[in-house]
Protein backbone atom coordinates (compact mmCIF):
# COMPACT_ATOMS: atom_id res chain seq x y z
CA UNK A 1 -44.80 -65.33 25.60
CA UNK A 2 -44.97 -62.04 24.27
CA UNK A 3 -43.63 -61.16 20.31
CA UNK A 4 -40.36 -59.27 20.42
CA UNK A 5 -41.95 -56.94 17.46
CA UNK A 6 -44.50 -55.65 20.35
CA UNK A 7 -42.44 -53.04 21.20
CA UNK A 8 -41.67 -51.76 18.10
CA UNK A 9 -44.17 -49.18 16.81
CA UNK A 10 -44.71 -48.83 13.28
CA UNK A 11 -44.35 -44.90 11.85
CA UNK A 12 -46.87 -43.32 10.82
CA UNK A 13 -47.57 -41.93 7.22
CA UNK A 14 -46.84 -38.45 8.88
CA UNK A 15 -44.15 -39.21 10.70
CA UNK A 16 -42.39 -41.44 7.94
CA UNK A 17 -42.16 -38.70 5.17
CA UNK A 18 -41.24 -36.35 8.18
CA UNK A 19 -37.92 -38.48 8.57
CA UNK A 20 -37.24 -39.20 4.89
CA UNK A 21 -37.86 -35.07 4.70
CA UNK A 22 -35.37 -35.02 7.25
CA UNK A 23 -32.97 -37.80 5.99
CA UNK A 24 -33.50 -36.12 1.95
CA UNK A 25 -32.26 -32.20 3.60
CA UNK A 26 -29.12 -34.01 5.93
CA UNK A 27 -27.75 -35.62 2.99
CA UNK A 28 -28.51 -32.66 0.39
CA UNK A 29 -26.46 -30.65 3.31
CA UNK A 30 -22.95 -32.85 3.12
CA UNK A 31 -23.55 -32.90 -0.56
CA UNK A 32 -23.57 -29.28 -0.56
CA UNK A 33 -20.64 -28.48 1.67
CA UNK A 34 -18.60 -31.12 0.27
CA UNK A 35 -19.27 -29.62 -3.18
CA UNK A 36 -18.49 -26.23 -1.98
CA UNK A 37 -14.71 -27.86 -0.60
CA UNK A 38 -14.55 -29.03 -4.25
CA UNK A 39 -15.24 -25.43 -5.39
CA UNK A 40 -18.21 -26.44 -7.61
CA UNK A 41 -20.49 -23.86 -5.76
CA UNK A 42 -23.20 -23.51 -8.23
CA UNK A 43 -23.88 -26.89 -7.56
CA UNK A 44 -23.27 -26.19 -4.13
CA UNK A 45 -26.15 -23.44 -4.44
CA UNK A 46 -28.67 -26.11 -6.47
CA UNK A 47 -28.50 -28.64 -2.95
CA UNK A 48 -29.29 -25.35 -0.40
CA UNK A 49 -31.64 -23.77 -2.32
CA UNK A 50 -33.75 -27.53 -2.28
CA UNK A 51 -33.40 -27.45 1.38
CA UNK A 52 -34.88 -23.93 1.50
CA UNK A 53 -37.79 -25.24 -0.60
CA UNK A 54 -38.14 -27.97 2.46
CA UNK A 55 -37.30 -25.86 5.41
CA UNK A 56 -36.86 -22.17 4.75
CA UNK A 57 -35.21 -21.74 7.84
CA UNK A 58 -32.20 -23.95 7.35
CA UNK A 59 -29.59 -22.93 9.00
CA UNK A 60 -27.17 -24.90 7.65
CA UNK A 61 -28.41 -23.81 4.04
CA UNK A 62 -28.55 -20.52 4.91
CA UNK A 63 -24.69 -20.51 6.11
CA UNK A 64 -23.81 -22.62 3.39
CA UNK A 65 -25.22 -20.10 1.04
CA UNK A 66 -23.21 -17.50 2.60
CA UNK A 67 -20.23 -19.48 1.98
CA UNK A 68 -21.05 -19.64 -1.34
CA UNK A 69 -21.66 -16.25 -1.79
CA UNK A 70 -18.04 -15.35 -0.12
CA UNK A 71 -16.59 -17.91 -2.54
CA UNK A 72 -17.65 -15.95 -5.41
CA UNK A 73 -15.94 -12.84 -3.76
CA UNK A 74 -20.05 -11.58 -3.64
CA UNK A 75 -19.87 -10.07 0.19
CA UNK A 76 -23.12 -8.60 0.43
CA UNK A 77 -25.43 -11.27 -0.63
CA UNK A 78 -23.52 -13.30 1.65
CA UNK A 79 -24.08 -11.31 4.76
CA UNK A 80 -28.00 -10.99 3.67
CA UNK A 81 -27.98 -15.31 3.91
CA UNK A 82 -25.55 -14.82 7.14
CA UNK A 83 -28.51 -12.17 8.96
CA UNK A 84 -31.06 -14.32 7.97
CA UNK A 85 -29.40 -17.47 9.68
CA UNK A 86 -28.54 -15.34 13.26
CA UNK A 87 -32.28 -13.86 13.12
CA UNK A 88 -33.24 -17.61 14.02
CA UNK A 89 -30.00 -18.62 15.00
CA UNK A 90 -28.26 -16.05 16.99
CA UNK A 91 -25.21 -18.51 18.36
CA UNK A 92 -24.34 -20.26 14.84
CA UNK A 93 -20.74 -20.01 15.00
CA UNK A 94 -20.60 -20.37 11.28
CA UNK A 95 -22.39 -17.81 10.63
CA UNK A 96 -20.86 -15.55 12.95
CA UNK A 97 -17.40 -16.25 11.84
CA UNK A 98 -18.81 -16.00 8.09
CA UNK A 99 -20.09 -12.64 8.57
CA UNK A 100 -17.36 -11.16 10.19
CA UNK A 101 -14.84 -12.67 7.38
CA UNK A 102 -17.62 -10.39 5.17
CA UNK A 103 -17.17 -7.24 6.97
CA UNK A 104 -13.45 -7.11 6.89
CA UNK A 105 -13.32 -8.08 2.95
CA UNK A 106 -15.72 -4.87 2.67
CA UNK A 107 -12.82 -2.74 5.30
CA UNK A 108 -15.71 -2.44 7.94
CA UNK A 109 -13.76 -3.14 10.43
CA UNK A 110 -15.64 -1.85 13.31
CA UNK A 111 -18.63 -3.98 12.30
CA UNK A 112 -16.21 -7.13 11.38
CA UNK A 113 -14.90 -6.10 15.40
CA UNK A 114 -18.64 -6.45 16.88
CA UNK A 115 -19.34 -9.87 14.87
CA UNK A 116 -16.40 -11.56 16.41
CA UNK A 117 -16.22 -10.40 19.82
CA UNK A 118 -20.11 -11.97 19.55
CA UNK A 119 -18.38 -15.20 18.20
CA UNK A 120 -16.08 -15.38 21.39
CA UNK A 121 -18.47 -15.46 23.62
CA UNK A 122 -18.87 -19.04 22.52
CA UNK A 123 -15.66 -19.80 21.76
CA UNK A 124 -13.25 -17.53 23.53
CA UNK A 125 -10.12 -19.50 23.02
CA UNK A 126 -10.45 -19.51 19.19
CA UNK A 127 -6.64 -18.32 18.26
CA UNK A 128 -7.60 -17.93 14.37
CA UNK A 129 -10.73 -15.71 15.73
CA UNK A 130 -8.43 -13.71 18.07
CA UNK A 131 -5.76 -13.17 15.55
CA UNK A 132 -8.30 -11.52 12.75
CA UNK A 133 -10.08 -9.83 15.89
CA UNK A 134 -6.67 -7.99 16.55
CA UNK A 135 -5.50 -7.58 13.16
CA UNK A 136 -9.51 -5.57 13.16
CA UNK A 137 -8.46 -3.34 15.71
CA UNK A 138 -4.73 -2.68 14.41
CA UNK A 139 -6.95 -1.86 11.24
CA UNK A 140 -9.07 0.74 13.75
CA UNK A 141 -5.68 2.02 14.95
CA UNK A 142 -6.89 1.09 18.59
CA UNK A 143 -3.22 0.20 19.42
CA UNK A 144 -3.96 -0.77 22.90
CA UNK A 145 -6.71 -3.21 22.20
CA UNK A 146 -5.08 -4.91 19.64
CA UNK A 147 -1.80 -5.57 20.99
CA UNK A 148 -3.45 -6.96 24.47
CA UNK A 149 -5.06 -9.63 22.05
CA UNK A 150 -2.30 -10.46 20.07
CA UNK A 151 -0.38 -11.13 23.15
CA UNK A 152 -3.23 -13.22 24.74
CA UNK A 153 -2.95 -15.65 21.50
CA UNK A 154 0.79 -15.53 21.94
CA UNK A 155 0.45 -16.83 25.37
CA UNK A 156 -1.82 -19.72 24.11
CA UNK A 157 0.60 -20.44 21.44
CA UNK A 158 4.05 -18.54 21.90
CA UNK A 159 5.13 -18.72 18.41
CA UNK A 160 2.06 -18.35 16.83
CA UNK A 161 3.46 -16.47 13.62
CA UNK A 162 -0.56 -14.53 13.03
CA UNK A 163 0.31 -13.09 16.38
CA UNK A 164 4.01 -12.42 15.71
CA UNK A 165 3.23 -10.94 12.08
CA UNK A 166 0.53 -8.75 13.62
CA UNK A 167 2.55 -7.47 16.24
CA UNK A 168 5.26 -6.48 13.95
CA UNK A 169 2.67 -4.45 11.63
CA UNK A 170 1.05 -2.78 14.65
CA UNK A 171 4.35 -1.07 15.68
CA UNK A 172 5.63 -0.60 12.42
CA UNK A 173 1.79 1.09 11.63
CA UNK A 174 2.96 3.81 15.03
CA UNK A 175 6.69 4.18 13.72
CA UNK A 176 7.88 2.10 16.80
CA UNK A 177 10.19 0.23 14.17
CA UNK A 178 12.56 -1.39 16.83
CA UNK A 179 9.68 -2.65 18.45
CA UNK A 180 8.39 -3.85 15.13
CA UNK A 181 11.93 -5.67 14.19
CA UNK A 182 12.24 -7.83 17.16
CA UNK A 183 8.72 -9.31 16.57
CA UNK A 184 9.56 -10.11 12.83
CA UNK A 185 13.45 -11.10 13.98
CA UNK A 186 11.43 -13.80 15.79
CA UNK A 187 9.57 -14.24 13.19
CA UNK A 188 12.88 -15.38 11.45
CA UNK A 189 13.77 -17.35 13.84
CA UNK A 190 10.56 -19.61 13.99
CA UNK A 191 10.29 -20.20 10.34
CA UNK A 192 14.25 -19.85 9.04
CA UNK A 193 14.34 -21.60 6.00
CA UNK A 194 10.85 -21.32 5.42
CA UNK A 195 10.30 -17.48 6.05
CA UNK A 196 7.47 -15.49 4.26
CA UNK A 197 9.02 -13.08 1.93
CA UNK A 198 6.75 -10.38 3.23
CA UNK A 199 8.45 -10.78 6.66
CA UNK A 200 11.72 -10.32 5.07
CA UNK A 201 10.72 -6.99 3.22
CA UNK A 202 9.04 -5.58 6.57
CA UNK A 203 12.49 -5.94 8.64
CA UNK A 204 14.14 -4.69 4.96
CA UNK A 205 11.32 -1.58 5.46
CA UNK A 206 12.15 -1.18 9.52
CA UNK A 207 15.91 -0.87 8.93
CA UNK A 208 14.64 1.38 5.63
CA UNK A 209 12.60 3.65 8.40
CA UNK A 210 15.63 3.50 10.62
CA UNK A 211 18.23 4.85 8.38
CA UNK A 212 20.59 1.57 8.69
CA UNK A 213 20.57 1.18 5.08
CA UNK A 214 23.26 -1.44 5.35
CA UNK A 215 21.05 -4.09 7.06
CA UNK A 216 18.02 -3.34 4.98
CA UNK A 217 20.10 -4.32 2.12
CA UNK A 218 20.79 -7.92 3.53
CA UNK A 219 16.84 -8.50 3.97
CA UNK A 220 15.55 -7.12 0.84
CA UNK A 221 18.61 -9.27 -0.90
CA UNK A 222 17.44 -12.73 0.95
CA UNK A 223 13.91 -11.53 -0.56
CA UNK A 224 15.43 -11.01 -3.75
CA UNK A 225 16.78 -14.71 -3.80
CA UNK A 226 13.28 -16.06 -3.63
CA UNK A 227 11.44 -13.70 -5.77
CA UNK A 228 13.93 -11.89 -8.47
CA UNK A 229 11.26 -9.74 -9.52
CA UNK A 230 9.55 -9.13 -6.50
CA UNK A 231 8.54 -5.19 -6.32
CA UNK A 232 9.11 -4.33 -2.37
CA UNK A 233 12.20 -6.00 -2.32
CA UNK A 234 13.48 -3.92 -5.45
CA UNK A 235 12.07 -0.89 -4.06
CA UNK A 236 13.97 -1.53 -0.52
CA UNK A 237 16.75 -2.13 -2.44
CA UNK A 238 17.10 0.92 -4.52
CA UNK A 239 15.59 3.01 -1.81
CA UNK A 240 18.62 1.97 0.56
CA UNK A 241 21.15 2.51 -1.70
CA UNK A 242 19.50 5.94 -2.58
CA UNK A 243 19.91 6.44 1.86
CA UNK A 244 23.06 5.73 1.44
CA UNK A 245 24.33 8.17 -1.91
CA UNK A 246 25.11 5.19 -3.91
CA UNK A 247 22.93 6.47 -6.76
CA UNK A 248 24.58 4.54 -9.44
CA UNK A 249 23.38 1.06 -7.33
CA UNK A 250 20.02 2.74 -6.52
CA UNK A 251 19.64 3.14 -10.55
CA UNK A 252 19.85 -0.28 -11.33
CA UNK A 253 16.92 -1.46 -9.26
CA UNK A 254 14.75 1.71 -10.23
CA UNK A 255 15.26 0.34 -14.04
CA UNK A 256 14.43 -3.07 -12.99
CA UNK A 257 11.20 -2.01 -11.89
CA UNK A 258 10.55 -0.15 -14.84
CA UNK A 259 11.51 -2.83 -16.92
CA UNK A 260 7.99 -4.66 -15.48
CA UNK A 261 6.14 -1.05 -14.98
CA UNK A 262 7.26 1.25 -17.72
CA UNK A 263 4.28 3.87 -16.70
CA UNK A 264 5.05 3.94 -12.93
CA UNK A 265 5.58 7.64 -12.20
CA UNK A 266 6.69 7.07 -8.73
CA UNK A 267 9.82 4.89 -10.15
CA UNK A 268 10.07 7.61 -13.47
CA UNK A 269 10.83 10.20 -10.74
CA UNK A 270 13.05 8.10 -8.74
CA UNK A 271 15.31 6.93 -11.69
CA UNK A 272 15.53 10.81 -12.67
CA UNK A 273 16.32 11.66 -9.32
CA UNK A 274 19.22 9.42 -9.62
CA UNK A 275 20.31 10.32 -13.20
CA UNK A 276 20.66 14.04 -11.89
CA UNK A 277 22.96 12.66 -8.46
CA UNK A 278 25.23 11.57 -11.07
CA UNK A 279 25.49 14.34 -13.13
CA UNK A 280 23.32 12.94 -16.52
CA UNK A 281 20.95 16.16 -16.44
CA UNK A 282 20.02 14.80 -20.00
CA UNK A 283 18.78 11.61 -18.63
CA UNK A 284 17.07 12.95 -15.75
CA UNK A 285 14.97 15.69 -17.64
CA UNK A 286 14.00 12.41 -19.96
CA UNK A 287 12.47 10.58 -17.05
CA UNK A 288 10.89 13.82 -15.17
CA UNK A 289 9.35 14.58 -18.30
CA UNK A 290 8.21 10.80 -19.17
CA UNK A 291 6.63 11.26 -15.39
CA UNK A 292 4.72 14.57 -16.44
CA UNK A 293 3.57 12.88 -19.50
CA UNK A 294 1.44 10.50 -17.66
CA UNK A 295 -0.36 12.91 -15.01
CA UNK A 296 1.35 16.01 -13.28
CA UNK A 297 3.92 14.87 -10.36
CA UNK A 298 5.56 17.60 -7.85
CA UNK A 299 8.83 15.74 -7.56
CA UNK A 300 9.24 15.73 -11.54
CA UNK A 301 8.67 19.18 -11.33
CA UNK A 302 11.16 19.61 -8.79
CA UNK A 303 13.86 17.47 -10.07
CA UNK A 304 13.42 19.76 -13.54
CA UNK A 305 13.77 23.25 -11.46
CA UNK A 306 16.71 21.73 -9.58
CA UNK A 307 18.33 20.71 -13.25
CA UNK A 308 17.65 24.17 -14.06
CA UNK A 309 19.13 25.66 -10.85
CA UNK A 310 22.95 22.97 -11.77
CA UNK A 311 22.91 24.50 -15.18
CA UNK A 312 22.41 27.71 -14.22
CA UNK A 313 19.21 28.97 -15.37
CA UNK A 314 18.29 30.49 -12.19
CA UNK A 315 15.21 32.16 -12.64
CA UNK A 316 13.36 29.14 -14.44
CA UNK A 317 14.17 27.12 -11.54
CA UNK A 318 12.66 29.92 -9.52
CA UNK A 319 9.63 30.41 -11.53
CA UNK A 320 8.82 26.77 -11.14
CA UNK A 321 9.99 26.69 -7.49
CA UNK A 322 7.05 29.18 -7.09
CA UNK A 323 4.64 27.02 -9.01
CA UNK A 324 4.91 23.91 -6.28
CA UNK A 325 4.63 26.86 -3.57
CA UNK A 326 0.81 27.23 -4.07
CA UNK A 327 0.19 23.29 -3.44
CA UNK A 328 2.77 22.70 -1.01
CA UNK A 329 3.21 26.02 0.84
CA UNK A 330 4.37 24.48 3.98
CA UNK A 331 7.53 22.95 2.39
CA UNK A 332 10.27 24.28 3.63
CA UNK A 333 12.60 23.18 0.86
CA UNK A 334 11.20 25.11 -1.65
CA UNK A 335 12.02 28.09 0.31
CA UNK A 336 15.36 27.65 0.81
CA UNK A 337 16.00 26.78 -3.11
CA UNK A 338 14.16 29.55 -4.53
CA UNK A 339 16.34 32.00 -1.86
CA UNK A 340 19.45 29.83 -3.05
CA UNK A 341 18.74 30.52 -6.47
CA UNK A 342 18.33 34.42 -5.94
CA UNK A 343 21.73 34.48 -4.53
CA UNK A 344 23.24 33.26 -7.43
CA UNK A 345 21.21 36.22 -9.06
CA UNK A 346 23.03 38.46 -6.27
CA UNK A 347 19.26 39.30 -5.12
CA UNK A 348 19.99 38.70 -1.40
CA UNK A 349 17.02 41.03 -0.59
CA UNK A 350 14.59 38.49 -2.26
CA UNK A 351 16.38 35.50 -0.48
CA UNK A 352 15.58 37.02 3.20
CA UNK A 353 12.65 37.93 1.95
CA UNK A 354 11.08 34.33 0.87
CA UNK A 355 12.84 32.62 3.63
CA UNK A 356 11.11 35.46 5.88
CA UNK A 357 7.68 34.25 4.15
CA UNK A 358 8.51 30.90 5.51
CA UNK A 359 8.96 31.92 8.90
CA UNK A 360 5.69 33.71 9.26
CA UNK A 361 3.87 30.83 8.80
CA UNK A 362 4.97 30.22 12.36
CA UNK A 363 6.60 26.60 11.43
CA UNK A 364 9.97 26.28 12.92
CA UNK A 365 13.13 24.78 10.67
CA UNK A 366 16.80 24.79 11.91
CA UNK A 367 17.67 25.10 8.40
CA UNK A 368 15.53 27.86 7.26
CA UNK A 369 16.29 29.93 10.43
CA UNK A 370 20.34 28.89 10.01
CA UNK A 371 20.49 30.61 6.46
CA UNK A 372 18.35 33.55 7.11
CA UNK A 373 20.63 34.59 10.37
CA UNK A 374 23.78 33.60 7.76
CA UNK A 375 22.55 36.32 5.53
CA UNK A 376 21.23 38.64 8.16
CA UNK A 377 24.54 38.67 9.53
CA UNK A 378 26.09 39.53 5.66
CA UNK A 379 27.06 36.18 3.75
């Protein structure tokens, strides 16, 4: 009768410290990766780097050393450990999708592209892959390749709000806003109660685009409701009510902004712009020239000739009118304020003649040509 231990053959030396080599790196592994969930990665780092010094061609070190090195917002050093793991390793999903993730962080988007098409050929159904891999191509402006794959995912996953997001971006990003607002309208309806902010402020910035001021206002109001302060929302809001000529409205969001963002020129020239709609040429030349004082800004400059034009200094507002002319020579509102301004002078000559200038610059403008045959035909 034969012993049942016959059959079982004892390591050797060799292959016993191979296995507890083995055994040591798959446990210093989870460690790592569970440390790096925890967000301890420099102890994260300690575990990989000890595998290295057992097997320098870990893969699972060398990933998880990438994902440490993303972590700490350090893209480059990650996509060195990232290489390294796909020179031995060419099909490491990990690494793939780690790479990519890399790429786009560091707006290489045509590289971030070529990383994850490579990742779906192992895993084409991957919806969170497919999503970033269209959202890369909206970033590319390839229109036509990115919609196709946003509309794959949606027919994996009809709601899938990546897919519906995206969507809305890419034909917002081409001006096709109605396009745009029945992706993020569905959007809505997915998520109601729940709805990003950032969805409400797009269809609040579609209906902006669109000139229907009045339903931008209810979507940049819902946005107000969850964030009071919220910068796009008070923007949309003031913008609208700018669209719509209710300037006294429009001012109250323009000073809430300021109230956060004192220095913002943008808003400065804004608020002035309405101060001089309602007649406060006081208050407007305040904020134009608070706008000047922090770097030059063509608007302020404009709102100050057109506050010089309203009070009647004519020829300042012409001499400055002229000034934006050498940066913006194209503009064909300059033109017809400087030739409005010399007809207040009674210098109808030098009105035909700027809005002549305009005209031989071979741009056409209904406006332009409507006041020159006006005064052609003796205004």
């Amino acid at each position: 009768m034969s012993d049942n231990n016959e059959d079982i053959k004892e390591l050797t030396p060799e292959q016993q410290a191979e296995e507890e080599r083995l055994n040591e790196i798959s446990e210093l592994s989870k460690r790592g990766y569970q440390l790096l969930k925890e967000n301890l990665i420099e102890d994260a780092i300690v575990c990989f780097n000890r595998i290295l010094e057992m097997d320098d061609n870990n893969n699972y070190a060398l990933v998880g050393l990438g994902d440490a090195a993303r972590k700490k917002n350090r893209h480059r050093d990650a996509i060195k450990y990232y290489q390294l793991c796909l020179a031995s390793h060419p099909g490491n999903n990990y690494a793939l999708f780690g790479l990519a993730d890399c790429y786009k962080a560091l707006h290489q988007y045509s590289n971030a592209i070529d990383i994850w098409e490579r990742y779906l050929e192992h895993d084409s159904s991957n919806v969170t892959v497919l999503t970033r891999v269209a959202d890369a191509y909206r970033k590319v402006r390839d229109f036509r390749r990115s919609k196709e794959i946003y509309l794959k995912v949606l027919e994996m996953e009809e709601n899938n709000p990546y897919a519906l997001i995206g969507l809305g971006h890419l034909h917002y990003d081409f001006r096709e806003y109605e396009d745009a607002l029945q992706y993020w309208e569905k959007m809505l309806e997915v998520k109601q109660e729940n709805v990003d902010i950032r969805v409400l402020t797009s269809l609040g910035n579609c209906h902006r685009k669109l000139k229907t001021y009045e339903k931008g206002l209810i979507y940049f109001g819902k946005a107000l409701e969850q964030e009071p302060n919220n910068f796009y929302a008070l923007f949309g809001m003031a913008d609208c009510y700018r669209g719509l000529d209710h300037h006294e409205e429009s001012l109250e969001y323009w000073q809430r902004i300021l109230q956060k963002d004192p220095r913002n020129k943008v808003i400065l020239t804004r608020a002035g712009d309405s101060f001089r709609h309602l007649g406060d040429f006081d208050k407007a030349e305040e904020y134009y020239r608070r706008a000047l004082n922090i770097e030059f800004d063509a608007y302020a400059i404009l709102g100050l000739a057109l506050i010089n034009k309203a009070r009647g200094n004519f020829q300042d507002a012409i001499d400055s009118l002229h000034g934006l002319l050498k940066n913006d020579p194209k503009n064909h509102r300059l033109y017809t304020e400087i030739a409005d301004c010399h007809l207040e002078l009674g210098e109808k000559e030098k009105a035909i003649e700027i809005l002549t200038s305009f005209q031989r610059l071979g741009i056409r403008n209904a406006y332009v040509s409507n006041m020159l045959d006006t005064l052609r035909l003796g205004r």
